[in-house]
C-alpha atoms as a PDB file:
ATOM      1  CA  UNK A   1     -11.017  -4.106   2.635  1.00  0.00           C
ATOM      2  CA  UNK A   2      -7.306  -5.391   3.055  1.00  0.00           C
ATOM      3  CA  UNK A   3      -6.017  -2.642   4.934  1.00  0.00           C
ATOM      4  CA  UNK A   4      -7.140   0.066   7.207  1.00  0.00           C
ATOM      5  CA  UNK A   5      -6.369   3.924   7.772  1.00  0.00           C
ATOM      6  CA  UNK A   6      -3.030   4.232   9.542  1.00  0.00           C
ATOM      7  CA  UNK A   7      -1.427   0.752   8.653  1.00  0.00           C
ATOM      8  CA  UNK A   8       1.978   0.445   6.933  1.00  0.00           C
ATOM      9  CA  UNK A   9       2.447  -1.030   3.980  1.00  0.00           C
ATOM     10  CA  UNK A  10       4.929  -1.523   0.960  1.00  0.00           C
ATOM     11  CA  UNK A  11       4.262  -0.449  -2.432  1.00  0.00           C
ATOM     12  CA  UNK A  12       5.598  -3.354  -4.722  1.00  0.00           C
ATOM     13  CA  UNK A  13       8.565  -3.585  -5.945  1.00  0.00           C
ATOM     14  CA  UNK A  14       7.749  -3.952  -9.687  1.00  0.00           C
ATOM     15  CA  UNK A  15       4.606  -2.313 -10.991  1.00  0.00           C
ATOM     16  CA  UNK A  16       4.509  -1.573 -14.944  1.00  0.00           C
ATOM     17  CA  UNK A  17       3.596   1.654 -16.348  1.00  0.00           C
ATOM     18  CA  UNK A  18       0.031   1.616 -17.860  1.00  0.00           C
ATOM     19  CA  UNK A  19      -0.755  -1.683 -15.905  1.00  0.00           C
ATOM     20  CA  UNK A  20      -4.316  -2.155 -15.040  1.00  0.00           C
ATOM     21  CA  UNK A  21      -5.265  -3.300 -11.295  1.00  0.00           C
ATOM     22  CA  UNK A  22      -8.882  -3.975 -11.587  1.00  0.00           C
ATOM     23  CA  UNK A  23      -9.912  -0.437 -12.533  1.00  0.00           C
ATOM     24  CA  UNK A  24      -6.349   1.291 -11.410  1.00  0.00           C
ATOM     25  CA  UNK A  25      -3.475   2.374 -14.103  1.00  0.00           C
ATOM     26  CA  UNK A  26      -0.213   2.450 -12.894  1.00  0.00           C
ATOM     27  CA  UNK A  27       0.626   6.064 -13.702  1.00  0.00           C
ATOM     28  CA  UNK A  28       4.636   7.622 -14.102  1.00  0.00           C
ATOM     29  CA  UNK A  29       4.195   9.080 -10.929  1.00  0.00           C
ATOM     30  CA  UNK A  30       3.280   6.079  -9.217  1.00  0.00           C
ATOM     31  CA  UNK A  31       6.400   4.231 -10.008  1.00  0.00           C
ATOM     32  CA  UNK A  32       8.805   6.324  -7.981  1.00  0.00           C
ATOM     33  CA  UNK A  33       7.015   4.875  -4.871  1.00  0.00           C
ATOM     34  CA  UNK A  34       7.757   1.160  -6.048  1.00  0.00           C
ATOM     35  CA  UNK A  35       9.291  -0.224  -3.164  1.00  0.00           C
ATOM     36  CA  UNK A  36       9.145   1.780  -0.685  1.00  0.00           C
ATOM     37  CA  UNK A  37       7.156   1.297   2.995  1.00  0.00           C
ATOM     38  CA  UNK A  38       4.145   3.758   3.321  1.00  0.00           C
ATOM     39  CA  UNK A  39       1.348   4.577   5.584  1.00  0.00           C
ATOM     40  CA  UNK A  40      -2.279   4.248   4.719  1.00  0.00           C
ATOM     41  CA  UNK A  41      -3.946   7.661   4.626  1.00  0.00           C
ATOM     42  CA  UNK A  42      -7.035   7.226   3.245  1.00  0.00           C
ATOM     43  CA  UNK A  43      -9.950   4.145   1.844  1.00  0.00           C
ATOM     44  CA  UNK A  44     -12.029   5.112  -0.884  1.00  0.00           C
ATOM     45  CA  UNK A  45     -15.164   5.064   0.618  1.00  0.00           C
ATOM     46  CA  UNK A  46     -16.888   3.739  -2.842  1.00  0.00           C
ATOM     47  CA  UNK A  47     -14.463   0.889  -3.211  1.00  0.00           C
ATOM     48  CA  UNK A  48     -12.639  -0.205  -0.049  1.00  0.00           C
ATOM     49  CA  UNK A  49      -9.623  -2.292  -2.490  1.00  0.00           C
ATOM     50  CA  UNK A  50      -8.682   1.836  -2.840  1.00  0.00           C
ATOM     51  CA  UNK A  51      -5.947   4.044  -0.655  1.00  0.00           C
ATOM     52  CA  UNK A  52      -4.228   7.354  -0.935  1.00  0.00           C
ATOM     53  CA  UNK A  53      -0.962   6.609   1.007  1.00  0.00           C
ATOM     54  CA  UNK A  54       0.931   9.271   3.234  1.00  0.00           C
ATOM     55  CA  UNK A  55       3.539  10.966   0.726  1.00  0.00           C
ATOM     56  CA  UNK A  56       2.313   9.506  -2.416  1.00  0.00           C
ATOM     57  CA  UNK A  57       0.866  12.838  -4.114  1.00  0.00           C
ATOM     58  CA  UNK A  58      -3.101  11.925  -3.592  1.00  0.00           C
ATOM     59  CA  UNK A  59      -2.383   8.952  -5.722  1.00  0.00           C
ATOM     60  CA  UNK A  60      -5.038   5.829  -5.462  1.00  0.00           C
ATOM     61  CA  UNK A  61      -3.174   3.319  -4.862  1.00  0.00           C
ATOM     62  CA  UNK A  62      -5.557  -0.307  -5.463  1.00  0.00           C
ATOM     63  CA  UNK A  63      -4.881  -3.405  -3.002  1.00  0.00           C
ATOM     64  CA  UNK A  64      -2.923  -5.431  -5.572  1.00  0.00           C
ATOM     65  CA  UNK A  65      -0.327  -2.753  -5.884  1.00  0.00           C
ATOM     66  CA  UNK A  66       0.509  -2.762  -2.385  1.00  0.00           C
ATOM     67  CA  UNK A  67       2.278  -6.100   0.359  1.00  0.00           C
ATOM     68  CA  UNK A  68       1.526  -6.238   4.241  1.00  0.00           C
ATOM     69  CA  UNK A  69       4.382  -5.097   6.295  1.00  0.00           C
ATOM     70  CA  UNK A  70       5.002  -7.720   8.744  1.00  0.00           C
ATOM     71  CA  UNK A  71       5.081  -6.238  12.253  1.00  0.00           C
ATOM     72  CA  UNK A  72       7.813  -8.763  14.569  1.00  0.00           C
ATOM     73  CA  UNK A  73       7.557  -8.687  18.195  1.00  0.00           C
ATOM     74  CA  UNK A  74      10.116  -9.109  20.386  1.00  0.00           C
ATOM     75  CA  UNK A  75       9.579 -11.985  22.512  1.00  0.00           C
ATOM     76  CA  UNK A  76       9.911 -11.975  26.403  1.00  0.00           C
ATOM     77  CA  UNK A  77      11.641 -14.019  28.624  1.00  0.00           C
ATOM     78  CA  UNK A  78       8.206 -15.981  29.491  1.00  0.00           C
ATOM     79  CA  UNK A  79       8.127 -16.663  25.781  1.00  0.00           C
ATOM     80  CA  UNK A  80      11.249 -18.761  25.342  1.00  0.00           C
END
């Protein structure tokens, strides 16, 4: 399992309609999401590479479809 309920990721920028991610099909209604920065809602218990993302229609969104947002911190003064 990449990613975990409740962390943010982005939904790729490209995906192609009827595209095959290791048991997944890219569906129409999947490609309105491409791009755009989501929340994990749920992991398929059965196969953990599997999400439903906040906002995406119950979709099940595999691993490959999706990046890891990369979370900057601001560095303190001590860091420097």
């Amino acid at each position: 399992m990449k990613f975990n309920v409740g962390d943010r990721v982005k939904i790729k920028e490209y995906l192609e309609y009827n595209e095959i991610y290791r048991g997944v099909c890219v569906t129409d209604s999947m490609l309105k999401y491409c791009g755009k920065v989501v929340e994990i809602a749920e992991v398929n218990s059965s196969f953990d590479d599997r999400y439903i993302l906040k906002g995406c229609e119950n979709l099940w969104f595999h691993e490959d479809m999706l990046e890891p947002i990369k979370v900057e911190t601001k560095k303190t003064s001590l860091e420097k």
